[in-house]
Protein backbone atom coordinates (compact mmCIF):
# COMPACT_ATOMS: atom_id res chain seq x y z
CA UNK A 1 19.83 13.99 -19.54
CA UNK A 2 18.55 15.06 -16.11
CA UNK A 3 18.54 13.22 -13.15
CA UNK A 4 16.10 10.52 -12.93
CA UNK A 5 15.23 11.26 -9.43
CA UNK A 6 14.54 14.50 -9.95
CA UNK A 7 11.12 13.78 -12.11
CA UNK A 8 8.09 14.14 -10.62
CA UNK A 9 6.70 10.74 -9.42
CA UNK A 10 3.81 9.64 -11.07
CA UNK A 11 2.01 6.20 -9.52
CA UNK A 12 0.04 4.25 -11.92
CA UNK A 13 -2.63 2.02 -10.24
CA UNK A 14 -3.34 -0.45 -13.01
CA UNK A 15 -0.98 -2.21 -15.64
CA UNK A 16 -1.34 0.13 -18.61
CA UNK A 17 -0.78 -0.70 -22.73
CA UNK A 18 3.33 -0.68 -23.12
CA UNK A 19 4.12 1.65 -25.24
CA UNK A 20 2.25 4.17 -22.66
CA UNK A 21 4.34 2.93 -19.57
CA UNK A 22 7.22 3.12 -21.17
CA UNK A 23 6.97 6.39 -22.20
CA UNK A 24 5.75 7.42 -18.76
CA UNK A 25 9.23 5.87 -17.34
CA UNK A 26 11.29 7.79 -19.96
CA UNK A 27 9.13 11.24 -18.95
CA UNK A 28 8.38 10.75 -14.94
CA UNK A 29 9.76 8.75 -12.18
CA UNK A 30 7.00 6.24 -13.09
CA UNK A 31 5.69 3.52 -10.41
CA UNK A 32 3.58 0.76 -12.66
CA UNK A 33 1.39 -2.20 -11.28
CA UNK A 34 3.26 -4.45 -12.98
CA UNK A 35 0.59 -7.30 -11.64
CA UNK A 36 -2.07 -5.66 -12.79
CA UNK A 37 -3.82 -6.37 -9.52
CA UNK A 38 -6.83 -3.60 -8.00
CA UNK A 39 -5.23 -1.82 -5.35
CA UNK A 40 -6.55 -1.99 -2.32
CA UNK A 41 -8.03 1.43 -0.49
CA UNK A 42 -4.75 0.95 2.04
CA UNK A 43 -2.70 1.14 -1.35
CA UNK A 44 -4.37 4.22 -2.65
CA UNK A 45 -4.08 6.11 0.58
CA UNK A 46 -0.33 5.37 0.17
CA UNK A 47 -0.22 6.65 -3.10
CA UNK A 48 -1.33 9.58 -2.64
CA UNK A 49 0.82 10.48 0.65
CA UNK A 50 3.84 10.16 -1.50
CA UNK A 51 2.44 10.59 -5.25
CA UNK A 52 2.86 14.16 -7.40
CA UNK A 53 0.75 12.61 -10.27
CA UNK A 54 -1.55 9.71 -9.07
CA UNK A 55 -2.91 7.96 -12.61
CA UNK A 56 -6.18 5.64 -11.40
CA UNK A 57 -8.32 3.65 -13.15
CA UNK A 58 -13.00 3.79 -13.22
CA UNK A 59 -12.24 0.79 -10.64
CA UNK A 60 -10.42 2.78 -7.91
CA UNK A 61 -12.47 4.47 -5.65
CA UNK A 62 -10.94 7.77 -4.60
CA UNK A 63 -13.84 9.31 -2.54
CA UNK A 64 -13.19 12.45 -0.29
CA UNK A 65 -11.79 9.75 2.46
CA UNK A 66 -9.10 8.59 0.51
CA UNK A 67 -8.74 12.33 -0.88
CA UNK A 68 -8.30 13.46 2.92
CA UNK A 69 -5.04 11.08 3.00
CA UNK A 70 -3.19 12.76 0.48
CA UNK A 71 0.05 14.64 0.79
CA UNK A 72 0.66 18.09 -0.05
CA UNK A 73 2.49 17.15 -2.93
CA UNK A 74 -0.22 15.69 -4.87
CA UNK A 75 -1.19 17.83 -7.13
CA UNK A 76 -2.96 15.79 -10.02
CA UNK A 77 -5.37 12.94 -10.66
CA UNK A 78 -4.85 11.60 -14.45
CA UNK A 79 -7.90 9.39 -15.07
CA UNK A 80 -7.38 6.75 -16.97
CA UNK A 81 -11.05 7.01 -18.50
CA UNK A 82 -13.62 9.15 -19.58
CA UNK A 83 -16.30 8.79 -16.49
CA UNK A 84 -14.91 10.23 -13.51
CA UNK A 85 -17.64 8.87 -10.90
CA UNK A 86 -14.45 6.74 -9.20
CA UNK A 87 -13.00 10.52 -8.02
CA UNK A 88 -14.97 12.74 -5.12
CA UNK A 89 -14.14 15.86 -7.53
CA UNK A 90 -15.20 18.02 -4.90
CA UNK A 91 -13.03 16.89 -2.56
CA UNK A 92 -10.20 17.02 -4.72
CA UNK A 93 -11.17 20.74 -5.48
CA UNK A 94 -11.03 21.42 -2.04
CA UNK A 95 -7.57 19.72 -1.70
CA UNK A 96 -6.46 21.80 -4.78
CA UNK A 97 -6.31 18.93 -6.73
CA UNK A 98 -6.34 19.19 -9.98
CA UNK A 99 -8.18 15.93 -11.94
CA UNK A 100 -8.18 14.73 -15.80
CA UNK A 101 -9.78 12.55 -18.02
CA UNK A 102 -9.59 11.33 -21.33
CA UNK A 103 -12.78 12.32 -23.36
CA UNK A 104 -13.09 11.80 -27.03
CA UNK A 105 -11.33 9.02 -27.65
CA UNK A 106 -13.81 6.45 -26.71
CA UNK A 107 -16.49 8.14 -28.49
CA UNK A 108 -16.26 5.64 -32.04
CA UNK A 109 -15.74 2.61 -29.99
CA UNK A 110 -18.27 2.80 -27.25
CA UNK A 111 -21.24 3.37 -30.24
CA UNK A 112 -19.76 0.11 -31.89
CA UNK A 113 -19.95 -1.69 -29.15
CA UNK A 114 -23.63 -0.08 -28.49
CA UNK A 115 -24.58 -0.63 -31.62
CA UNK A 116 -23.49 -4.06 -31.60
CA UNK A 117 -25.73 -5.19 -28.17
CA UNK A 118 -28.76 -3.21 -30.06
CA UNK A 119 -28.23 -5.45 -32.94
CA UNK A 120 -27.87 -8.17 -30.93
CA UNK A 121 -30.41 -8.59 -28.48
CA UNK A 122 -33.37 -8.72 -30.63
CA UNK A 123 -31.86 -11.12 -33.23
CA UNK A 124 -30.99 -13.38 -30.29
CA UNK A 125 -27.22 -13.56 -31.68
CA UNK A 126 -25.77 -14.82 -27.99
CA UNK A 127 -28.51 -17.20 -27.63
CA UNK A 128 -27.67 -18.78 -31.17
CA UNK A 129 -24.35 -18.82 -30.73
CA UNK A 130 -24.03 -20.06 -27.50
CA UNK A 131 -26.32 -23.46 -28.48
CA UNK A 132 -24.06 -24.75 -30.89
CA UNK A 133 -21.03 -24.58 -28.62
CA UNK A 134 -22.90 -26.88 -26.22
CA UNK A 135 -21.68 -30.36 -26.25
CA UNK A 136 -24.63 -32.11 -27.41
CA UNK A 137 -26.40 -28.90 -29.61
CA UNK A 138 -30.03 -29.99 -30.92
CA UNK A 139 -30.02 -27.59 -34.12
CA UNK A 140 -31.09 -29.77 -37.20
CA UNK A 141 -30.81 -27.15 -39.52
CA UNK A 142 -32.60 -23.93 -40.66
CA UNK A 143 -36.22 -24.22 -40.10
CA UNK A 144 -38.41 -21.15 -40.59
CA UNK A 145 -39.92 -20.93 -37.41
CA UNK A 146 -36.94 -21.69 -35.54
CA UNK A 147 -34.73 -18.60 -33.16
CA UNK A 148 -36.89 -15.90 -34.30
CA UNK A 149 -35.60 -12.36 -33.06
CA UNK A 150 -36.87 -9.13 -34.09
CA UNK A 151 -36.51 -6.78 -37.02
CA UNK A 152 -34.76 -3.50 -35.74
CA UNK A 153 -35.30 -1.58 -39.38
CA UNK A 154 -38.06 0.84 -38.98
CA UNK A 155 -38.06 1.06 -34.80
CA UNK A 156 -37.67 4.02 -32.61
CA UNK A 157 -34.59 4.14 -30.61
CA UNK A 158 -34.67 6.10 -27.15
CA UNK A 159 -30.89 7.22 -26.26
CA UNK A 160 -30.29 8.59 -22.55
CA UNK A 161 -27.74 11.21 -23.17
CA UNK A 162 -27.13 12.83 -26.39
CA UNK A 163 -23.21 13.47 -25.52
CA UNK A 164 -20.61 12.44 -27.69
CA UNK A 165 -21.31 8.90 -27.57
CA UNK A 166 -25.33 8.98 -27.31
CA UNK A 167 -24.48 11.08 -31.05
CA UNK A 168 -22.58 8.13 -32.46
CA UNK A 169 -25.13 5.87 -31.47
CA UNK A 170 -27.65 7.95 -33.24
CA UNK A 171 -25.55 8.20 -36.50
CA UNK A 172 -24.94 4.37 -36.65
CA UNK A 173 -28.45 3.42 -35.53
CA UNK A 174 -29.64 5.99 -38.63
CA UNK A 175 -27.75 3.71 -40.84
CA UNK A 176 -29.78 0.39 -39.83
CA UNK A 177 -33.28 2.69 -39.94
CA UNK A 178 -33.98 3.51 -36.95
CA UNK A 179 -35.83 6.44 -35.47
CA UNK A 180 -33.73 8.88 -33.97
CA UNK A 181 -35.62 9.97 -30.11
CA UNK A 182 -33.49 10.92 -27.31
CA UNK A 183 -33.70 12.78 -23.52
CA UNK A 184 -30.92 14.98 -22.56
CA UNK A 185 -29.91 17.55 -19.66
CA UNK A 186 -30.27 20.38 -22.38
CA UNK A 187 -31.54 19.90 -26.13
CA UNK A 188 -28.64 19.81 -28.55
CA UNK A 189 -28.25 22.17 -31.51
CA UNK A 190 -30.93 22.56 -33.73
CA UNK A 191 -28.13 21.48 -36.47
CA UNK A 192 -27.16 18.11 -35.04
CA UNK A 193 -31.12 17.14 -34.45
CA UNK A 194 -31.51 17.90 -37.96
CA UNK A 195 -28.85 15.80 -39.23
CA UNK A 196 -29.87 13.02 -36.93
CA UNK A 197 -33.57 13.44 -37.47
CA UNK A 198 -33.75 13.44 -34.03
CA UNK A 199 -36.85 13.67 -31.95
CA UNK A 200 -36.46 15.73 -28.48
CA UNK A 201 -38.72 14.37 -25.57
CA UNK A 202 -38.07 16.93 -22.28
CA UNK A 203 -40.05 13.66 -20.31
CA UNK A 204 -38.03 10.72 -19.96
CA UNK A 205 -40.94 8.78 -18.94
CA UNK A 206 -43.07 9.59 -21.74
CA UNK A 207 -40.40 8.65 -24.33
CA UNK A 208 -39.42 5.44 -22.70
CA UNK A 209 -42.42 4.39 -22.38
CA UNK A 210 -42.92 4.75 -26.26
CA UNK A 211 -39.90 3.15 -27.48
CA UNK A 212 -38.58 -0.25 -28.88
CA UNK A 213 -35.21 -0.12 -27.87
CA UNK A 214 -33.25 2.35 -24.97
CA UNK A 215 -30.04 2.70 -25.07
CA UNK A 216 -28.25 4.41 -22.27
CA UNK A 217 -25.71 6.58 -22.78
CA UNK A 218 -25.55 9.14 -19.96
CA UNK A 219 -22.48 9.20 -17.13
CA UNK A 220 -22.98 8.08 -13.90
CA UNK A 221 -23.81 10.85 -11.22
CA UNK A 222 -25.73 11.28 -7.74
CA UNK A 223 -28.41 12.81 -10.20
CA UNK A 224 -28.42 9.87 -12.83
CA UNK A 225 -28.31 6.92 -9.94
CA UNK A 226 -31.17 4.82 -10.25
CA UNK A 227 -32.01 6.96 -13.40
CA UNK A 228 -33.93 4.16 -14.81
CA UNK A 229 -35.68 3.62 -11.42
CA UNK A 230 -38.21 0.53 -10.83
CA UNK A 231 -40.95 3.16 -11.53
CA UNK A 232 -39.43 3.65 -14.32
CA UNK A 233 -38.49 0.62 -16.15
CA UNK A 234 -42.41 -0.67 -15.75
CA UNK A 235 -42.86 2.05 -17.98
CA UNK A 236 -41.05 0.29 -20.64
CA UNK A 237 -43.22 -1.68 -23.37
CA UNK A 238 -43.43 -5.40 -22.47
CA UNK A 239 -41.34 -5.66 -26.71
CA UNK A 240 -38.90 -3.18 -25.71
CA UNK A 241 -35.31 -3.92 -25.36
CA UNK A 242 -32.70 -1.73 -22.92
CA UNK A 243 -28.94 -1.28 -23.77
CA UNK A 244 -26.10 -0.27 -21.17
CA UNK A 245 -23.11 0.40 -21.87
CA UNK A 246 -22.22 3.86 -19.99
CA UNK A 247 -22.51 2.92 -16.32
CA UNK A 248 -24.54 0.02 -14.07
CA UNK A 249 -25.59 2.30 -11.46
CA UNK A 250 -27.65 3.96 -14.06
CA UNK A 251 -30.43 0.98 -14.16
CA UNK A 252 -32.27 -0.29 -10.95
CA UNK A 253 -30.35 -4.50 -11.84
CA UNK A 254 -32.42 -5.93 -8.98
CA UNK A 255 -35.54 -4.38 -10.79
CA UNK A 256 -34.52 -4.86 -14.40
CA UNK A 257 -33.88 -8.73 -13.96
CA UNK A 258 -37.62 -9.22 -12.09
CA UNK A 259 -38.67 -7.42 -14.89
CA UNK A 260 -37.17 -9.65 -17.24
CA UNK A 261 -37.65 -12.72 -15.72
CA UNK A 262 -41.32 -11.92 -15.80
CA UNK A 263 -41.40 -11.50 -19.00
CA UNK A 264 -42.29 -7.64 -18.70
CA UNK A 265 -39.13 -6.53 -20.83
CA UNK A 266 -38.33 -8.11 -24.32
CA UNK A 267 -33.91 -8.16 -23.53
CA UNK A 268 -31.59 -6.23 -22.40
CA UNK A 269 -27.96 -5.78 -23.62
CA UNK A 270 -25.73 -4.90 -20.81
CA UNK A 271 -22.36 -4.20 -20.72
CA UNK A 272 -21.62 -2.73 -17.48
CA UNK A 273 -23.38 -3.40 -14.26
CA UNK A 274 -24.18 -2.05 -10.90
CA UNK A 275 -22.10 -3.79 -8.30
CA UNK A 276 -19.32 -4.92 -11.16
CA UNK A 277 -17.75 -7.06 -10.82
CA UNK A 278 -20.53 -8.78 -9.27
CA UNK A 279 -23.21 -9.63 -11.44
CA UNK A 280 -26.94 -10.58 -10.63
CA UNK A 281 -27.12 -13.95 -11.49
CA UNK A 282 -30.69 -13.90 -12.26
CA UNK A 283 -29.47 -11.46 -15.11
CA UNK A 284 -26.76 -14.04 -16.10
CA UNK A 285 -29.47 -16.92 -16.50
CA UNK A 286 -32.03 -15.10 -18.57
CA UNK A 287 -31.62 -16.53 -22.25
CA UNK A 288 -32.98 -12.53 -22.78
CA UNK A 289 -30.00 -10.59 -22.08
CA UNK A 290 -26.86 -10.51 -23.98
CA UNK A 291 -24.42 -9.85 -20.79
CA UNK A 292 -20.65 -8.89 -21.55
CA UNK A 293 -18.05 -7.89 -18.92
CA UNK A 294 -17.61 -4.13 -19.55
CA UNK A 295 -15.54 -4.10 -22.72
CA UNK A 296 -17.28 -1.70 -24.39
CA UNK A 297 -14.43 0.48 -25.22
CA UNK A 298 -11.75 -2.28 -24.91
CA UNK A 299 -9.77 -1.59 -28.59
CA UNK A 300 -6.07 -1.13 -28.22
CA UNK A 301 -6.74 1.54 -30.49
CA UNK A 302 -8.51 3.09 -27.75
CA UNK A 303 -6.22 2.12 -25.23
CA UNK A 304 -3.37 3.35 -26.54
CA UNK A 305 -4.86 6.83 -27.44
CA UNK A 306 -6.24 7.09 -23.61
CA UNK A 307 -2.44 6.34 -22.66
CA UNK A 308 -1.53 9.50 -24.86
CA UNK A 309 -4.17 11.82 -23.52
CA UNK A 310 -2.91 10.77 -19.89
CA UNK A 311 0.53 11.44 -20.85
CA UNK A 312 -0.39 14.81 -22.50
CA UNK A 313 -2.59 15.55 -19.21
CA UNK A 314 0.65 15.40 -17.24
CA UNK A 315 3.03 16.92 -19.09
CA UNK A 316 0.87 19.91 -20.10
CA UNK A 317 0.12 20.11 -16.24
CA UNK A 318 3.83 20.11 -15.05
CA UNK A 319 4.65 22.71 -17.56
CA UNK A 320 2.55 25.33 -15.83
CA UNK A 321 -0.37 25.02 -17.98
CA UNK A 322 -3.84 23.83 -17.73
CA UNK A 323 -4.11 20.19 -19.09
CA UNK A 324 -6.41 20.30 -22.20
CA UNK A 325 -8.92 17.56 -20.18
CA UNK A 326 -9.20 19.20 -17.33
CA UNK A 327 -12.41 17.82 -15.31
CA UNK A 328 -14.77 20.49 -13.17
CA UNK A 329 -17.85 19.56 -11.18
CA UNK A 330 -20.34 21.38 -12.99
CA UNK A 331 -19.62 19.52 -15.99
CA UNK A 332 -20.98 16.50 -14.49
């Protein structure tokens, strides 16, 4: 058995699922949040002066000043996550710091969970629910004209970001009979918009502007901020719905909740948001939006299967090899 203080030390910002901290203590010299508190940007700057491995979460925000702090012994970033918009990559090229991710793995749950808000924003599910846990409910029963939503059989369905997930979205959404549309970087295969019966629009503002529901499913980056600009989202059909569940800074909030509040956007379905975790409470008020605090790929299935990618990251790393999600600029 070697000596424990000879593993490389590996700081862990964020309390992570058990069985993956305890693995990380049997492998590294493993430093856990044990509160489960944010760390503040003083704490990160610590961590990486002393850290070989530093494992963050999407909440910590290692820009190129915090990168700037760290010691010459850091030599990996193992996001916990899939988007890597909390790391300056750049910087951390320039340090010659290698970072991670862990891609894939979300992929099934995210396109539940988007599926899920596209289901239920136009059947007013939230709403319904939500009036008989008040404390003096007025339902008196089914009525026929009573909480009428929307049909989503037979609508077209606009997805921002044919990826992994924006694809799993697509295949699900098939299912319910929707039409496939989407707006990518680059078109996808010719094989996968066949099986999708997918519709390629090169504009996104002419296809937003033609669909029922958008769902967007694109990362966050300095070229998708604001994506869906104010410009844009007046675009959208006064029946159309929006769905978020990649990132908030995606969507213009300030302009999306005038927009519903006026009545100029049927719902939205928003799991993530742009200031999280502050939330515009105009957007919080609005019997239109189903609103849930970014738990879109919150399975401990999922969990625990980002905990092994991390742990793979590392070890593949400190065994002179390069980690199978490695993360480069470009790709983003």
């Amino acid at each position: 058995m070697p000596n424990s203080a000879k593993k490389p030390l590996v700081i862990v910002t964020r309390r992570l699922p058990d069985s993956t901290e305890t693995r990380m203590r049997e492998l590294f010299d493993a430093r856990l949040n044990v509160e489960d508190k944010p760390m503040s940007r003083a704490d990160l700057v610590a961590a990486l002066k002393t850290a070989e491995v530093l494992v963050p979460t999407v909440t910590d925000r290692i820009d190129a000043g915090v990168i700037s702090e760290a010691g010459p012994q850091l030599r990996l970033i193992a996001n916990f996550g899939n988007g890597v918009d909390n790391i300056d990559l750049d910087a951390a090229r320039a340090k010659g710091i290698v970072v991670t991710n862990t891609p894939t793995v979300l992929t099934e749950d995210t396109a539940d969970f988007t599926m899920a808000l596209i289901l239920a924003v136009p059947r007013r599910l939230a709403e319904g629910a939500a009036l008989l846990r008040e404390p003096r409910h007025n339902w008196a029963g089914w009525s026929p004209t009573w909480m009428l939503g929307h049909r989503i059989w037979g609508k077209r369905l606009g997805i921002i970001g044919m990826g992994r997930i924006g694809q799993a979205v697509a295949r699900r959404a098939r299912a319910f009979g929707l039409q496939i549309h989407y707006h990518n970087r680059r078109r996808v295969a010719e094989g996968v918009e066949e099986e999708l019966e997918a519709t390629y629009w090169d504009s996104l503002d002419q296809m937003i502007a033609r669909m029922d529901i958008v769902s967007v499913n694109c990362p966050h980056t300095p070229a998708t901020y604001h994506l869906l600009s104010a410009r844009r989202l007046k675009l959208l059909k006064p029946t159309a719905y929006i769905v978020n569940t990649s990132r908030g800074e995606v969507i213009d909030e300030n302009e999306l909740a005038r927009l519903l509040e006026a009545g100029a956007i049927a719902g939205a379905g928003l799991d993530v948001f742009e200031n999280e975790p502050a939330i515009n409470p105009k957007l919080l008020a609005s019997p239109r939006v189903v609103a849930t605090p970014h738990m879109g790929s919150a399975t401990l299935e999922g969990r625990h299967d980002m905990g092994d990618k991390v742990i793979i990251n590392i070890k593949t790393f400190l065994d002179g090899h390069t980690p199978p999600d490695r993360v480069h600029p470009a790709m983003f």
